[in-house]
C-alpha atoms as a PDB file:
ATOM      1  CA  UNK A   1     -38.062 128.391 212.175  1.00  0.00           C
ATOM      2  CA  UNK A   2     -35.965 126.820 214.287  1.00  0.00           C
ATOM      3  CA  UNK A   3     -35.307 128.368 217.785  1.00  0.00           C
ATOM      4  CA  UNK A   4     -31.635 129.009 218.013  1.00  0.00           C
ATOM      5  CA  UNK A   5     -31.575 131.181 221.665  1.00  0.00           C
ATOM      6  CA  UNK A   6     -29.288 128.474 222.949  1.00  0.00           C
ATOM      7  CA  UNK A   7     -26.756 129.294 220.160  1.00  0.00           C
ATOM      8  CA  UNK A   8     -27.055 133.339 220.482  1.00  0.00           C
ATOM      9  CA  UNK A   9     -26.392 132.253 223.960  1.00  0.00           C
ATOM     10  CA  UNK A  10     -23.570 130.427 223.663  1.00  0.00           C
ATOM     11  CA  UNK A  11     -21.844 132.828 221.962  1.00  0.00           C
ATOM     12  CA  UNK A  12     -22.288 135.362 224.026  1.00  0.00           C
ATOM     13  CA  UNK A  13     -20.810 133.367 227.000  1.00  0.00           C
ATOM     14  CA  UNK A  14     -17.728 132.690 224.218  1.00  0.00           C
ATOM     15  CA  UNK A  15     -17.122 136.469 224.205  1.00  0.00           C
ATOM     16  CA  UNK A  16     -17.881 136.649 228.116  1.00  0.00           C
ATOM     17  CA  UNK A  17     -15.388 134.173 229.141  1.00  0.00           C
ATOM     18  CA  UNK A  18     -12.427 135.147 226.793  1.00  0.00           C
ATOM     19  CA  UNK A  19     -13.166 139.187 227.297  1.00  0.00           C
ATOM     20  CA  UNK A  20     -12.457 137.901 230.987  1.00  0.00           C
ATOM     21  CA  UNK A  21      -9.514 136.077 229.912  1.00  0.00           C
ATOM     22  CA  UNK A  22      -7.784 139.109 228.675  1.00  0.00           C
ATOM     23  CA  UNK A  23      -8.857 141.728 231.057  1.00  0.00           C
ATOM     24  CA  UNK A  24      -6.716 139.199 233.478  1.00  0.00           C
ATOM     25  CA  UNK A  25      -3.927 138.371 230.474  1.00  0.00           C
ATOM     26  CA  UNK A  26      -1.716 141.069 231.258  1.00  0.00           C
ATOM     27  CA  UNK A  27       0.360 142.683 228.550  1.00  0.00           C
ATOM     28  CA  UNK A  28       4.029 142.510 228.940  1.00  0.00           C
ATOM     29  CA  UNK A  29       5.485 145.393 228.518  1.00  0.00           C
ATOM     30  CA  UNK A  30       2.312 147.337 230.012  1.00  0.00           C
ATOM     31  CA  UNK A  31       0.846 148.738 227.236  1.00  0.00           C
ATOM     32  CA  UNK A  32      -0.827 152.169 226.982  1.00  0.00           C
ATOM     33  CA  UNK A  33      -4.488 152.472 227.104  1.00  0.00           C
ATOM     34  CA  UNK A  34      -4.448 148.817 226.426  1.00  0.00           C
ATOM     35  CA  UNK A  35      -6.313 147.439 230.068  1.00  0.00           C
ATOM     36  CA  UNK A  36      -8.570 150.902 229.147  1.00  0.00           C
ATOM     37  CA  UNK A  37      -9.543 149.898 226.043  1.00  0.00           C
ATOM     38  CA  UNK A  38     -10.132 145.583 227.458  1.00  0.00           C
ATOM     39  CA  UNK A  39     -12.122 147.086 230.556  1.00  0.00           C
ATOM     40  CA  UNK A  40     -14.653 148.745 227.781  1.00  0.00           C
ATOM     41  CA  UNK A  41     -15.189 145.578 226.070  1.00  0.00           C
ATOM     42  CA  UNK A  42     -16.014 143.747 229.234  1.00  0.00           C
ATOM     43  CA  UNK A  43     -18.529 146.629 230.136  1.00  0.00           C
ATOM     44  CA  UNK A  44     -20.072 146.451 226.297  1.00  0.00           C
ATOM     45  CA  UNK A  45     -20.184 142.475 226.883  1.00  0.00           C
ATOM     46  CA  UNK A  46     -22.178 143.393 230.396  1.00  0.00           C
ATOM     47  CA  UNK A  47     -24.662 145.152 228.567  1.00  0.00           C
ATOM     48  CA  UNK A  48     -24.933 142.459 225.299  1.00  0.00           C
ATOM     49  CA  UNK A  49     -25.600 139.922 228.165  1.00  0.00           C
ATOM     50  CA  UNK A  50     -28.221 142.126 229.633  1.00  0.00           C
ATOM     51  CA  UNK A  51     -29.881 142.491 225.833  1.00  0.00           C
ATOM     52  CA  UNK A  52     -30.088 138.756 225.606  1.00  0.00           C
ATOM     53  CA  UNK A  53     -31.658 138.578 229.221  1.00  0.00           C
ATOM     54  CA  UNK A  54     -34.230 141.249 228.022  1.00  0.00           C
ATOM     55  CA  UNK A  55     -34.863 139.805 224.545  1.00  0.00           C
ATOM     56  CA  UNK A  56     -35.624 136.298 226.384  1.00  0.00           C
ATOM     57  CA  UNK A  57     -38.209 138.233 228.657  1.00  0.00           C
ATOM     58  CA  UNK A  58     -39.594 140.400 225.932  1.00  0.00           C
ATOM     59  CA  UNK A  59     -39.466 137.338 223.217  1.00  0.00           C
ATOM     60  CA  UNK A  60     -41.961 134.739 223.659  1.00  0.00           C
ATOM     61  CA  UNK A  61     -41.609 132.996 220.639  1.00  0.00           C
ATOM     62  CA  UNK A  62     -38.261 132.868 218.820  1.00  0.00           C
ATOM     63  CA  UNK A  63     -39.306 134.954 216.427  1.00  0.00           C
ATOM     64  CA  UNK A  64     -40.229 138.076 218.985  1.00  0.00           C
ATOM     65  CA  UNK A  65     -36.474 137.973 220.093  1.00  0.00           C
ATOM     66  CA  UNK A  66     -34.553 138.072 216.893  1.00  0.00           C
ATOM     67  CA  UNK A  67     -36.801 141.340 216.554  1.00  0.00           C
ATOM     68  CA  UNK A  68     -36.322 142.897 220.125  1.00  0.00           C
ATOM     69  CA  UNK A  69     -32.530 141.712 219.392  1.00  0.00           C
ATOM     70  CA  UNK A  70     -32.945 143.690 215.910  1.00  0.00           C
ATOM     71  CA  UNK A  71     -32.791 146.729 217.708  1.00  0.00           C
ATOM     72  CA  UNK A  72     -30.214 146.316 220.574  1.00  0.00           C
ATOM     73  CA  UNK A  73     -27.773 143.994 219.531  1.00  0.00           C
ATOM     74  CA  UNK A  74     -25.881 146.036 216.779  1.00  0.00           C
ATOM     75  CA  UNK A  75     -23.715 148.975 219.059  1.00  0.00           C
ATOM     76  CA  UNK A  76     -22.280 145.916 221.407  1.00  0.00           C
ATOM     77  CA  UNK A  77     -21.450 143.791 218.892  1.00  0.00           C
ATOM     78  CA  UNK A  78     -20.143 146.752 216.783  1.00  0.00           C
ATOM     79  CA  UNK A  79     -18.340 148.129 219.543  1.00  0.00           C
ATOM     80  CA  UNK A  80     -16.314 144.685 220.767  1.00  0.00           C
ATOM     81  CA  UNK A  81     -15.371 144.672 217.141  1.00  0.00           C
ATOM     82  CA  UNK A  82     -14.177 148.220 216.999  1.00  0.00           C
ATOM     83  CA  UNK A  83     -12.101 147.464 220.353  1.00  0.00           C
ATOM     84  CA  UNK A  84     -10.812 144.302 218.571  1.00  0.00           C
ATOM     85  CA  UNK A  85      -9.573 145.381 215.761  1.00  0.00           C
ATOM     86  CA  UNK A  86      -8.036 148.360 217.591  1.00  0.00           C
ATOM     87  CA  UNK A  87      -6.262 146.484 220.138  1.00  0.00           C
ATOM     88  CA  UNK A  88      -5.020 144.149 217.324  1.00  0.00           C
ATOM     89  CA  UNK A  89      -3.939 147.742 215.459  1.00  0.00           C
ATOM     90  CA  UNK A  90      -2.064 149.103 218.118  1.00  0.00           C
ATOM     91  CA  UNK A  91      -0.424 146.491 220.076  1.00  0.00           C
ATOM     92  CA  UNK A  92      -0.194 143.591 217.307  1.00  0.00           C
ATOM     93  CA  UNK A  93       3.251 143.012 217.645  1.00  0.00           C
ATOM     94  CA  UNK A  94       3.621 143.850 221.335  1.00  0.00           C
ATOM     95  CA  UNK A  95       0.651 141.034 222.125  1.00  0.00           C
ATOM     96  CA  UNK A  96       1.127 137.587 223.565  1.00  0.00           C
ATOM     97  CA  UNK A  97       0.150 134.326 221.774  1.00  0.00           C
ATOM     98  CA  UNK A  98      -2.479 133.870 224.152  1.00  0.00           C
ATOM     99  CA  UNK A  99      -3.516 137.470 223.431  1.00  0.00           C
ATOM    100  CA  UNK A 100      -3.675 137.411 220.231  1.00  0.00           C
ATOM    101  CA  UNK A 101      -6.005 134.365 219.947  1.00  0.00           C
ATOM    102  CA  UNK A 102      -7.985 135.518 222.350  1.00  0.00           C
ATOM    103  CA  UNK A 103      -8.711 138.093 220.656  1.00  0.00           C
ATOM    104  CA  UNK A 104      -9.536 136.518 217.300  1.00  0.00           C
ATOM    105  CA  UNK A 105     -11.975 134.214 219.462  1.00  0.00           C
ATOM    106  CA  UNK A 106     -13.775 137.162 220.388  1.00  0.00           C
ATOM    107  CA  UNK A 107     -13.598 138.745 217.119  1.00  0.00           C
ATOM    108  CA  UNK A 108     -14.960 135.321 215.501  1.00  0.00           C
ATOM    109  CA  UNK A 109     -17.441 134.802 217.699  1.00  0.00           C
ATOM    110  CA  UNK A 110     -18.750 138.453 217.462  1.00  0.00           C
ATOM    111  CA  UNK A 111     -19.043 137.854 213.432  1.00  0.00           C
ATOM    112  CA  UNK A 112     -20.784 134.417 214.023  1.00  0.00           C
ATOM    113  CA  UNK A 113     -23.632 135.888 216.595  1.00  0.00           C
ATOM    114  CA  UNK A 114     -24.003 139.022 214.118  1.00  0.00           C
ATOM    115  CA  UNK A 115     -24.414 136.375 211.148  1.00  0.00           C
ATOM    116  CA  UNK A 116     -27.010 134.013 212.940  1.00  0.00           C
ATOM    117  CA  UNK A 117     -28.836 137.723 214.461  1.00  0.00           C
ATOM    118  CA  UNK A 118     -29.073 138.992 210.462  1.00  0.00           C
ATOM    119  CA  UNK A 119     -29.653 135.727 208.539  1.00  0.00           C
ATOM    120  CA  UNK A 120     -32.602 134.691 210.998  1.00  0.00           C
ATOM    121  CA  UNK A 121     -33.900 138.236 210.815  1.00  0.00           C
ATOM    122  CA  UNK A 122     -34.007 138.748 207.528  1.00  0.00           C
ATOM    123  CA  UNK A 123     -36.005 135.560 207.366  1.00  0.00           C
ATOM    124  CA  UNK A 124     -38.630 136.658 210.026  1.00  0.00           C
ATOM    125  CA  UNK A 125     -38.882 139.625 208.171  1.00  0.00           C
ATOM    126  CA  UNK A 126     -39.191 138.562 204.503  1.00  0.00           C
ATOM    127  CA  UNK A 127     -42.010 136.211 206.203  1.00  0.00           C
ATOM    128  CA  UNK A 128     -43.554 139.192 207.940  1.00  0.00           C
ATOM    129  CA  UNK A 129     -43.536 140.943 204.416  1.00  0.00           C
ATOM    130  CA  UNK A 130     -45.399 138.027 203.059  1.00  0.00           C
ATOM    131  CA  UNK A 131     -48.118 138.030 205.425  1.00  0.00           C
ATOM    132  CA  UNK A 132     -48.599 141.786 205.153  1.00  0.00           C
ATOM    133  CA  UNK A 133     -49.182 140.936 201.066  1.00  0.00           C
ATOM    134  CA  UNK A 134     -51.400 138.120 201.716  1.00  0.00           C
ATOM    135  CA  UNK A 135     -53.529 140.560 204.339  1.00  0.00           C
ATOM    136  CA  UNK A 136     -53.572 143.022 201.285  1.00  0.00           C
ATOM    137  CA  UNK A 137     -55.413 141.001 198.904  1.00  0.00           C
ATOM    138  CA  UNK A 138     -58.740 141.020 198.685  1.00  0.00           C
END
């Protein structure tokens, strides 16, 4: 299997870099809760950029961090979605251009690194599966 770390993280640095971008995009009017709810997506990025960092010390092969990533990567990437789609809920039609597609940036790149994470580890797994079958036969 291809090793795709450089991929996972590029997209992470996609959803770095534009969760920076609106934490300094302010919103005109000033909206409420709105810099609350961008300041808890940068911390949730923090920590998604920490899981990578572990999963590359943890993950020798490629193969050892889509696993270790199995079970961290889900609550950030759920959560920057959750704040996404929240901010876009709330403040829509009170949101700047540039707001808005930074937003969907973040929100498309969140989909894309949950996509590559699943697809590559269901395929790790379904090959795990079919070692633990050959093992079994006699």
């Amino acid at each position: 299997m291809e090793d795709k770390r450089p991929e996972f993280e590029t997209l992470v640095q996609i959803i770095f870099h534009n969760v920076l971008l609106l934490e300094y995009t302010d919103a005109i009017p000033p909206l409420e809760h709105y810099k609350m709810f961008v300041s808890d997506i940068v911390n949730i990025t923090n920590r998604l950029q920490e899981v990578i960092k572990d999963a590359h010390r943890y993950g020798a092969t490629y193969e050892d961090f889509v696993v270790y990533l199995s079970y961290e990567i889900r609550v950030p990437i759920t959560s920057i979605n959750a704040y996404v789609k929240l901010i876009q809920l709330t403040y829509g039609q009170q949101l700047n251009q540039d707001q808005t597609e930074i937003l969907q940036i973040i929100e498309q790149s969140t989909l894309k690194l949950e996509e590559l994470w699943k697809h590559d580890f269901q395929i790790i797994r379904n090959q795990q599966q079919k070692r633990n079958i050959l093992d079994d036969e006699p």
